[in-house]
Protein backbone atom coordinates (compact mmCIF):
# COMPACT_ATOMS: atom_id res chain seq x y z
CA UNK A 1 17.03 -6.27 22.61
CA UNK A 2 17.53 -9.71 20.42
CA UNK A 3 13.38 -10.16 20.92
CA UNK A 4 12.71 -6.93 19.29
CA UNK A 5 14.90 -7.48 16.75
CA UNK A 6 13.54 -10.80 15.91
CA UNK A 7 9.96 -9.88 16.24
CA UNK A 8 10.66 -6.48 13.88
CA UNK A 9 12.50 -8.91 10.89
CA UNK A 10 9.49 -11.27 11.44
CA UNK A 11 7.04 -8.30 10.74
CA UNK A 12 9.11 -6.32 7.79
CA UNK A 13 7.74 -8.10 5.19
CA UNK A 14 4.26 -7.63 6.21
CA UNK A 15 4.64 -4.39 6.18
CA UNK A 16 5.90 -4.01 3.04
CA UNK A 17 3.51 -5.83 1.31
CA UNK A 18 0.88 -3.19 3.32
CA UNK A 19 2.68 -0.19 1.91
CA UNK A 20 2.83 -1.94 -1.25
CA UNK A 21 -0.64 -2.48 -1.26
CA UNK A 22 -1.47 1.06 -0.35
CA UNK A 23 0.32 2.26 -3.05
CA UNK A 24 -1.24 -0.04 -5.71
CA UNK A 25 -5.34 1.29 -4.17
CA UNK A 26 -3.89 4.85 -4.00
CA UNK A 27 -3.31 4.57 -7.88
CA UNK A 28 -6.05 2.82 -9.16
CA UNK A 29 -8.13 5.16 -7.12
CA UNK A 30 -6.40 8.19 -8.65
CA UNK A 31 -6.89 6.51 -12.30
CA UNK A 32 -10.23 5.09 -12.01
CA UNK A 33 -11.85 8.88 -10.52
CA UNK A 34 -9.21 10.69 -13.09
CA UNK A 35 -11.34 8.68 -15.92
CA UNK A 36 -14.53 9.02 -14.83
CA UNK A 37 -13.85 12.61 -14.10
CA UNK A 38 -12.88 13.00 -17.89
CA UNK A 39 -15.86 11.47 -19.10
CA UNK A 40 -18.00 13.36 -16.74
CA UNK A 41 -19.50 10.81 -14.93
């Protein structure tokens, strides 16, 4: 049980800097169509 507690603390971060990355595309997304949307692109 150590191992997959070692190998899961080795692999948080990564993961968090995935979901933060998500989260960044998932907005810019949402604000980049929302704008061209309003202009009617």
């Amino acid at each position: 049980m150590r191992i997959v507690r070692k190998v899961s603390q080795y692999f948080y971060p990564q993961k968090q800097t995935q979901v933060m990355n998500e989260g960044w595309a998932t907005f810019w997304h949402y604000t980049i169509l929302n704008h061209l949307y309003d202009e009617a692109w």
